[in-house]
C-alpha atoms as a PDB file:
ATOM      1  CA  UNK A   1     249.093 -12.733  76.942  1.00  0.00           C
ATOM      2  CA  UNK A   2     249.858 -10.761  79.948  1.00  0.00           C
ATOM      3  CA  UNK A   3     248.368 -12.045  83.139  1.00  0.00           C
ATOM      4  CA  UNK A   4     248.718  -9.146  85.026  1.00  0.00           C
ATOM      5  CA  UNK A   5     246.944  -5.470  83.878  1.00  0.00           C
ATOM      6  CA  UNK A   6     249.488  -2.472  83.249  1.00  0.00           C
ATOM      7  CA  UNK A   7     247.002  -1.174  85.864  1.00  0.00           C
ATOM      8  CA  UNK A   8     247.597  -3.623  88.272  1.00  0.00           C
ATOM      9  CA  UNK A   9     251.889  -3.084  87.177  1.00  0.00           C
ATOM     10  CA  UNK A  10     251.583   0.070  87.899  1.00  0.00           C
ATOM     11  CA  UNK A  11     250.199  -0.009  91.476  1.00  0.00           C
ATOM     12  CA  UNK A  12     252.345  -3.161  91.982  1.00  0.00           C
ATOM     13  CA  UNK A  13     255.467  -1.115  91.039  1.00  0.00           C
ATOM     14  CA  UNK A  14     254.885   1.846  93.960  1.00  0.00           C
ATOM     15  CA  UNK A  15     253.653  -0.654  96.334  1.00  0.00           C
ATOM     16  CA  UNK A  16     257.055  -2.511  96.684  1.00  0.00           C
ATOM     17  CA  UNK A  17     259.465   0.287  95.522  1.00  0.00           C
ATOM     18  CA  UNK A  18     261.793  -1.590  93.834  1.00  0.00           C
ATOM     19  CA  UNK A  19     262.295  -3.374  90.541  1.00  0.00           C
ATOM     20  CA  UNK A  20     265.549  -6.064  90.560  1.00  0.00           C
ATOM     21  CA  UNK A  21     266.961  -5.957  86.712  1.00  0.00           C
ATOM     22  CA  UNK A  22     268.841  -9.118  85.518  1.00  0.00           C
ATOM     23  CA  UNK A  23     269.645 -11.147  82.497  1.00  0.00           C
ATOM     24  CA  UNK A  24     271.812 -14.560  82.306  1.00  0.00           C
ATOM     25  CA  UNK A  25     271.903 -16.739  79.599  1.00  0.00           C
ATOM     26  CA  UNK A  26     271.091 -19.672  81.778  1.00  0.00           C
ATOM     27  CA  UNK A  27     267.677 -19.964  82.297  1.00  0.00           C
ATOM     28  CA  UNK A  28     268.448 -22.201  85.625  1.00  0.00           C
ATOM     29  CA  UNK A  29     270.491 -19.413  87.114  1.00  0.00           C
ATOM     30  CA  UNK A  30     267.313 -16.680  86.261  1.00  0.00           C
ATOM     31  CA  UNK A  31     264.977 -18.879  88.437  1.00  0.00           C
ATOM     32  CA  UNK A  32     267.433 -18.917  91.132  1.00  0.00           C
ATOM     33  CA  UNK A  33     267.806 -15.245  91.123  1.00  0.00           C
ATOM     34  CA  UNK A  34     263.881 -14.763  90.376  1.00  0.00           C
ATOM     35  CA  UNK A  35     263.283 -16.956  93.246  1.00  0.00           C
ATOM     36  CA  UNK A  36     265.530 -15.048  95.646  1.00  0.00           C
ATOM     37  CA  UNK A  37     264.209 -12.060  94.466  1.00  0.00           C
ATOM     38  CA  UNK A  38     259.925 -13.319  95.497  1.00  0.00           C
ATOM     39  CA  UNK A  39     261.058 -14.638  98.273  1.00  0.00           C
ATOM     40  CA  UNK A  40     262.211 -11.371  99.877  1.00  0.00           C
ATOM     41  CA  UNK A  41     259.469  -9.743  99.181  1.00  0.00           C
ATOM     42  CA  UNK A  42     260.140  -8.246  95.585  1.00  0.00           C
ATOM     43  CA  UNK A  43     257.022  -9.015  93.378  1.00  0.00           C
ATOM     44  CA  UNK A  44     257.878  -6.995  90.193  1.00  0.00           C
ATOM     45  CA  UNK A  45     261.304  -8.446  88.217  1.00  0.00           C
ATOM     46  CA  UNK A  46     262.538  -7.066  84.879  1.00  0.00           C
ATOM     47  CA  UNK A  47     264.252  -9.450  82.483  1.00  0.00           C
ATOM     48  CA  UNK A  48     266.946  -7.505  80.446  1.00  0.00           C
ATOM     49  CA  UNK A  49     266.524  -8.809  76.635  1.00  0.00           C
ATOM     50  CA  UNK A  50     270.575  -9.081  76.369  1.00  0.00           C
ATOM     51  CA  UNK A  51     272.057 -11.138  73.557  1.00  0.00           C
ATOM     52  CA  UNK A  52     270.997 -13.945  70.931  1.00  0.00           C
ATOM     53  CA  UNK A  53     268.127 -16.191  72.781  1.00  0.00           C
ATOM     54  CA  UNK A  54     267.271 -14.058  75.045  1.00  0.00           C
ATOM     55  CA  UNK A  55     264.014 -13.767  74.201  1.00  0.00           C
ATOM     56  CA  UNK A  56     263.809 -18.104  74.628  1.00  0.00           C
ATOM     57  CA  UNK A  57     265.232 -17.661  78.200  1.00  0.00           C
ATOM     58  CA  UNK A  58     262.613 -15.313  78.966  1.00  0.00           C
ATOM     59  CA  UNK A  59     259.615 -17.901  77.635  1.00  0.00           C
ATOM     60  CA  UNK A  60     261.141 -20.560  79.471  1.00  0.00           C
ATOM     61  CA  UNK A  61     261.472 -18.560  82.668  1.00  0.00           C
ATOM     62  CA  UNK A  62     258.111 -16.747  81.972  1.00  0.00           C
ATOM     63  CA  UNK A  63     256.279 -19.944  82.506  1.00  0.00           C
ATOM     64  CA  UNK A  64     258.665 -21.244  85.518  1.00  0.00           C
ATOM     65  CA  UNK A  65     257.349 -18.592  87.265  1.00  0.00           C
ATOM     66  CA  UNK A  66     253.613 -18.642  86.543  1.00  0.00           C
ATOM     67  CA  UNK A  67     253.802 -21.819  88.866  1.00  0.00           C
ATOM     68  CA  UNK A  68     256.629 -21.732  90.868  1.00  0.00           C
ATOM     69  CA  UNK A  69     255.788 -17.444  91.939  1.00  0.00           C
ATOM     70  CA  UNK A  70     252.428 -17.119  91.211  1.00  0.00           C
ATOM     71  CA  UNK A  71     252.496 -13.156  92.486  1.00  0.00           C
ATOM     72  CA  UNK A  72     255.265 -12.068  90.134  1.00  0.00           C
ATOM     73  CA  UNK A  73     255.119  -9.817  87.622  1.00  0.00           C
ATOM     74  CA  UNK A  74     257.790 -10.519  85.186  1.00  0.00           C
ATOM     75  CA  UNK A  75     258.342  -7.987  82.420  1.00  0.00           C
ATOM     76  CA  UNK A  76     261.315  -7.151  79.871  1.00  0.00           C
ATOM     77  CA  UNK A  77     263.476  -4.464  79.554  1.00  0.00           C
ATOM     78  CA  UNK A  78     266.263  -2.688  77.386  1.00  0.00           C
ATOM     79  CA  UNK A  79     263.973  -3.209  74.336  1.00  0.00           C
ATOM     80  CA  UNK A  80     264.330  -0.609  71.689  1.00  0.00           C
ATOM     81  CA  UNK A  81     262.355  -1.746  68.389  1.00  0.00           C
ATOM     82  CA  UNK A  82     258.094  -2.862  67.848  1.00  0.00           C
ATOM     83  CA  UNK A  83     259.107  -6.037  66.797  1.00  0.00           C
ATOM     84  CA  UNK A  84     261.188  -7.352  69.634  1.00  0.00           C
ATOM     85  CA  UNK A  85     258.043  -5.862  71.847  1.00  0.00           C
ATOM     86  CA  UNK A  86     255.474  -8.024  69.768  1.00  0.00           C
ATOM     87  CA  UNK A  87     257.756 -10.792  70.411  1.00  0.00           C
ATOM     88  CA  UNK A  88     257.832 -10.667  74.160  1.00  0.00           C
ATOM     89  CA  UNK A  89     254.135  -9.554  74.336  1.00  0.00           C
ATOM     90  CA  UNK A  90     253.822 -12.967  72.728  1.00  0.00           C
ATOM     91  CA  UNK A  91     255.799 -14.866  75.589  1.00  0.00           C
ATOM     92  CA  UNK A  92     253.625 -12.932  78.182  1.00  0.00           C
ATOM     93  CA  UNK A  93     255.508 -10.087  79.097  1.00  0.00           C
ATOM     94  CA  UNK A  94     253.312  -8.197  81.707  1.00  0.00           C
ATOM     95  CA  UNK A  95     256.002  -4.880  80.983  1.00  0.00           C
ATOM     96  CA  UNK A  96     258.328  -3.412  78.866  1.00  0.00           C
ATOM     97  CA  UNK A  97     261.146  -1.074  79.512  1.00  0.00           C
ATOM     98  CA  UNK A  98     263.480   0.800  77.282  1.00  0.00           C
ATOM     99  CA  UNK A  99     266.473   2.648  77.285  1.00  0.00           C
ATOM    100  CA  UNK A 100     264.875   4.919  74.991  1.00  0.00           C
ATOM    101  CA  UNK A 101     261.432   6.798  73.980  1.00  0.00           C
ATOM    102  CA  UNK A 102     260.155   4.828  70.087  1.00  0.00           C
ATOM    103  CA  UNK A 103     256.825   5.584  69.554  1.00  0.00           C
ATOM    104  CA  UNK A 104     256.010   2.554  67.546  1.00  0.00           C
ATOM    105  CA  UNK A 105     256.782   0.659  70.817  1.00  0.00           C
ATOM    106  CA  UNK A 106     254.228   2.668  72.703  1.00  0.00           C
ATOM    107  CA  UNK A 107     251.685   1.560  69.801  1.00  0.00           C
ATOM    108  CA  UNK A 108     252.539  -1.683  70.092  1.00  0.00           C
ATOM    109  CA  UNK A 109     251.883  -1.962  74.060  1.00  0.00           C
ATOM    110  CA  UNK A 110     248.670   0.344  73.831  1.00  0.00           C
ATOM    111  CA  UNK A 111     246.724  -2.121  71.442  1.00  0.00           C
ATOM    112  CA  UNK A 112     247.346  -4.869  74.057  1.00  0.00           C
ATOM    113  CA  UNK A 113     247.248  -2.574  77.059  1.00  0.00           C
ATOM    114  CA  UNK A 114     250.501  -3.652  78.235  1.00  0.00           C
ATOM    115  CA  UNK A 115     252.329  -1.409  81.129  1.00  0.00           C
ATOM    116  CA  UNK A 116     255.165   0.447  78.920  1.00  0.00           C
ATOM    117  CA  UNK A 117     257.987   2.057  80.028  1.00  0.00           C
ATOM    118  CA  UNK A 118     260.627   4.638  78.093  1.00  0.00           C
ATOM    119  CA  UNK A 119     263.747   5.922  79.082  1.00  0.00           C
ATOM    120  CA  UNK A 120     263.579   9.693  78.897  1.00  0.00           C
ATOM    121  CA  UNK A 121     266.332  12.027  80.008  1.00  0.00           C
ATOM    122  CA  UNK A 122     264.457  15.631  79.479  1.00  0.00           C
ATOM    123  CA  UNK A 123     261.369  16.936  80.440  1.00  0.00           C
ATOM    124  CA  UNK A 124     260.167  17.349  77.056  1.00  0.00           C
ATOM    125  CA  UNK A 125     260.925  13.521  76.470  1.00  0.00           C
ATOM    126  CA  UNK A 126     259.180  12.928  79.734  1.00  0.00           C
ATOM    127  CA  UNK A 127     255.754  14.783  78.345  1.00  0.00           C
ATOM    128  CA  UNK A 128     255.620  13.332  74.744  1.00  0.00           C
ATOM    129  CA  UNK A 129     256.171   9.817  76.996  1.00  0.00           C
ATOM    130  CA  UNK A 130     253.074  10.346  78.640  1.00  0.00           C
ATOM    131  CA  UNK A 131     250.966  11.981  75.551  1.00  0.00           C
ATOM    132  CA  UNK A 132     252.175   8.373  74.505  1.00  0.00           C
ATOM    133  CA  UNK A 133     250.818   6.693  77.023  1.00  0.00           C
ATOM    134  CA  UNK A 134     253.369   5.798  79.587  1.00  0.00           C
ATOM    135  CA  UNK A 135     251.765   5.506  83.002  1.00  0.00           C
ATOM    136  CA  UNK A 136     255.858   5.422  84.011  1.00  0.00           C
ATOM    137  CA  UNK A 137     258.312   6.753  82.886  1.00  0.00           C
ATOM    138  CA  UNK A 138     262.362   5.552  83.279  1.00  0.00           C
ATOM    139  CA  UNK A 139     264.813   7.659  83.670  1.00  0.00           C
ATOM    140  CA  UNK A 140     268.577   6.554  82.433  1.00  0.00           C
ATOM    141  CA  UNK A 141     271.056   6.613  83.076  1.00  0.00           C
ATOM    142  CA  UNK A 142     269.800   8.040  86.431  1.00  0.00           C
ATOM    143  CA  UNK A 143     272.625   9.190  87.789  1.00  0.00           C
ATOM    144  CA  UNK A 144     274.541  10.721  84.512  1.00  0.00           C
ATOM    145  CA  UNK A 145     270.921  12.507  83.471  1.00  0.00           C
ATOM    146  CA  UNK A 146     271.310  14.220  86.837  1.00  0.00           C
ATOM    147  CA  UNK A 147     270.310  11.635  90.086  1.00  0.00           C
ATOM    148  CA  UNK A 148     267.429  12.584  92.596  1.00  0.00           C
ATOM    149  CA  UNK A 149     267.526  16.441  92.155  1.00  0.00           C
ATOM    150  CA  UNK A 150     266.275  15.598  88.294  1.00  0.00           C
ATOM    151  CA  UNK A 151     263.181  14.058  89.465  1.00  0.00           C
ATOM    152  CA  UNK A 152     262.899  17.009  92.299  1.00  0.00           C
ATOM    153  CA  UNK A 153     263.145  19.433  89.749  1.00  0.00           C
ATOM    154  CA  UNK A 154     260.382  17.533  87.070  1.00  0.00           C
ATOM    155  CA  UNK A 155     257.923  17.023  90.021  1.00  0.00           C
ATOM    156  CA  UNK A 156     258.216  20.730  90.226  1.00  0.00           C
ATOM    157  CA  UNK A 157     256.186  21.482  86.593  1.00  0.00           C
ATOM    158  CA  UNK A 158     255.446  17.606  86.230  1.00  0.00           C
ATOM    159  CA  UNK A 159     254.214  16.892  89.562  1.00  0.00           C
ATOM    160  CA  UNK A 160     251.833  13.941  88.456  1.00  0.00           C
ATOM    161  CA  UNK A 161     254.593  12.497  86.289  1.00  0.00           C
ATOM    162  CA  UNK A 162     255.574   8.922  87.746  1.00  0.00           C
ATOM    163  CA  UNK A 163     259.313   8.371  87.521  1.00  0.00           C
ATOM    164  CA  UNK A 164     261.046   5.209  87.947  1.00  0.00           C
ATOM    165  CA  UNK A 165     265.536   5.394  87.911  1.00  0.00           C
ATOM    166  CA  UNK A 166     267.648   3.096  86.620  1.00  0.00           C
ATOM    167  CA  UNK A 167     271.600   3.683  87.135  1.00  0.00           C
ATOM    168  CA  UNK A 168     273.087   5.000  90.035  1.00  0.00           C
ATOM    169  CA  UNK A 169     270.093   3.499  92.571  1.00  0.00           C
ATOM    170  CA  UNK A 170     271.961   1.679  95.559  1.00  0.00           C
ATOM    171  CA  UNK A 171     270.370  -0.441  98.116  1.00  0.00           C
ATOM    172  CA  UNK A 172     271.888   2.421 100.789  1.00  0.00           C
ATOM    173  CA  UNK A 173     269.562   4.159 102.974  1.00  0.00           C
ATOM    174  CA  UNK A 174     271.163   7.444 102.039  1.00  0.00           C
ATOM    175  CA  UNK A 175     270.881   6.924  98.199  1.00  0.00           C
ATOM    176  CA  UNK A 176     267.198   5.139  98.678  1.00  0.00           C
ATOM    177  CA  UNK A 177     266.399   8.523 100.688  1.00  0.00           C
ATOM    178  CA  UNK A 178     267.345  11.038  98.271  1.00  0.00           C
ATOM    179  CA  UNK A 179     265.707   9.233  95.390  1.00  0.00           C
ATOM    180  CA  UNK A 180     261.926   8.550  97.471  1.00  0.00           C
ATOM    181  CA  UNK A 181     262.224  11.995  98.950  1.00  0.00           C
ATOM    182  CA  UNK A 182     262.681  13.423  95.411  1.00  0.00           C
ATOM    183  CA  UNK A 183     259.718  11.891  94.736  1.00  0.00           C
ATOM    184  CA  UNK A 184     260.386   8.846  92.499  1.00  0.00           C
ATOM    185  CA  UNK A 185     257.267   6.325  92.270  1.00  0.00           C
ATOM    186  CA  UNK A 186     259.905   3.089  92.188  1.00  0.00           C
ATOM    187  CA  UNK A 187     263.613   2.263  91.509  1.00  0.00           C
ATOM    188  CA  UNK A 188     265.548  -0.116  88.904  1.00  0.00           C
ATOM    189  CA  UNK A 189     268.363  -2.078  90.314  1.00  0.00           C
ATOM    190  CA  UNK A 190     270.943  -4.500  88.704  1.00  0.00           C
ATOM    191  CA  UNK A 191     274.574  -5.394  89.807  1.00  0.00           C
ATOM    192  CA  UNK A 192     274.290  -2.963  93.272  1.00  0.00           C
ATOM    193  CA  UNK A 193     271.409  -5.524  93.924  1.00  0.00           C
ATOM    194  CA  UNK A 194     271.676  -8.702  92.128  1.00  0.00           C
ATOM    195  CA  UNK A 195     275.783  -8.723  92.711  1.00  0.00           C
ATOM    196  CA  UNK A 196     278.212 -10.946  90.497  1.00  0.00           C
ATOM    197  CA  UNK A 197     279.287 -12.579  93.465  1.00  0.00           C
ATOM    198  CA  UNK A 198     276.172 -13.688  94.724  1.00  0.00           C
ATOM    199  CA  UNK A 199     275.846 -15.671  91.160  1.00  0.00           C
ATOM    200  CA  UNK A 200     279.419 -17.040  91.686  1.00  0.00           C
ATOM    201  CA  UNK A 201     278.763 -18.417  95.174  1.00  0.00           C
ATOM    202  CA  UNK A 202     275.102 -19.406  94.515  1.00  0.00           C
ATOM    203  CA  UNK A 203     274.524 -17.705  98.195  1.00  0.00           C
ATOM    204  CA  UNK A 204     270.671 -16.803  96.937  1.00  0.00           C
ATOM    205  CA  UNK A 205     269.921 -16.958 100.504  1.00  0.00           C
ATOM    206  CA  UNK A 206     272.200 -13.973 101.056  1.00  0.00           C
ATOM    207  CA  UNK A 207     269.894 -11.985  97.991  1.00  0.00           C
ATOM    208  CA  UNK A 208     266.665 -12.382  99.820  1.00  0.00           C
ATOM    209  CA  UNK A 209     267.991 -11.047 102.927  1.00  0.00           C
ATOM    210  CA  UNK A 210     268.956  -8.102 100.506  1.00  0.00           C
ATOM    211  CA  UNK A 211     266.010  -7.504  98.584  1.00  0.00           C
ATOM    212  CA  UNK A 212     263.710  -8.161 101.950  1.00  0.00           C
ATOM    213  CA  UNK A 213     266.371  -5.613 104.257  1.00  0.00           C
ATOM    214  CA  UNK A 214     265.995  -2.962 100.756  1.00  0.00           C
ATOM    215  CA  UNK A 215     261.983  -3.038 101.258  1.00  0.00           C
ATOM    216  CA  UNK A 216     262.128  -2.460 104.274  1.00  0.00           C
ATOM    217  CA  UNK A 217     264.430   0.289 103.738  1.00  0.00           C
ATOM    218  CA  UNK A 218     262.152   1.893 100.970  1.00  0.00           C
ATOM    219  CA  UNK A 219     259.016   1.352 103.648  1.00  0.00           C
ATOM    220  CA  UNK A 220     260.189   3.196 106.308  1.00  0.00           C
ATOM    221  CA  UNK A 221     261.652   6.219 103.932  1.00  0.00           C
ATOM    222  CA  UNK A 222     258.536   6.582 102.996  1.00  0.00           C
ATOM    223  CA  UNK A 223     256.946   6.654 106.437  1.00  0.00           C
END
């Protein structure tokens, strides 16, 4: 069961800003990464479900990081059906993300008052979202549904809706700034964060400094 409240998720989300996405097939190399990640600073991490056994790295990992980053809250995303939501919820998920709004995942989450969030690209997506339940609500892809003047214009009618992007969020002042200053409540990141090369090299070091220098970044927008 989730050891974290989607209340606490929530909070935990806007209070750091930013959400690093990854998935590898090697559980070893997803506690590096995870590691990196909690060490500069990031205390919210989103597992992509991504393949055949993904679900087995995520268990594995899930528990790694009960004890080795006691403060993280590890979730799942790019989950699309109930079932594969039941079956995370079962290997303590304290999220779940999707690429897309299914109201029999929203169910699912609500019974065991798990933090859920859909990918919506329309305000009328957005609304039914939150008549689901969703607390937070993704955006994606970010950038292709329309970037930071999307969110500027839903804060407009929607301004209690939380929105969180995913696609097209950089670890740039200038992109962070548009994004905060429309009004997002967090940001996704993959690759632009978490970059190929830094899995290559194993230079984790060199991700902390990143993920530490992008909260910092996202603290003083805000300012």
């Amino acid at each position: 069961m989730a050891r974290f409240s989607r209340i606490e998720v929530v909070l935990k989300m806007k209070e750091i800003g930013i959400i690093p996405v990854f998935f590898h097939s090697d559980v070893e190399i997803c506690k590096q990464v995870v590691k990196a990640c909690y060490q500069g600073g990031s205390r919210v991490f989103e597992f992509v479900n991504r393949g055949d056994y993904a679900h087995e790295v995520f268990g594995e990992l899930n528990k790694w990081a009960i004890k080795e980053c006691p403060e993280m809250i590890l979730g799942v995303g790019s989950v699309i059906d109930a079932g594969t939501t039941s079956l995370y919820i079962q290997l303590g998920a304290n999220f779940v993300v999707s690429p897309i709004l299914n109201a029999e995942m929203a169910k699912v989450c609500n019974r065991r008052k798990i933090a859920w969030s859909p990918g919506c690209g329309s305000l009328t997506e957005i609304s039914y979202a939150e008549e689901l339940g969703a607390e937070v609500v993704k955006i994606f892809p970010g950038e292709q549904v329309g970037g930071p003047e999307f969110v500027k214009a839903v804060k407009g009618p929607f301004p209690w809706s939380s929105i969180m992007p995913t696609g097209g969020v950089k670890p740039e002042k200038e992109n962070l700034t548009q994004w905060f200053h429309a009004g997002v409540h967090c940001v996704g990141m993959g690759s632009q964060l978490i970059s190929k090369q830094v899995i290559e090299t194993g230079n984790f070091d060199e991700l902390s400094g990143k993920v530490k220098n992008t909260i910092e970044m996202i603290k003083s927008i805000r300012k």
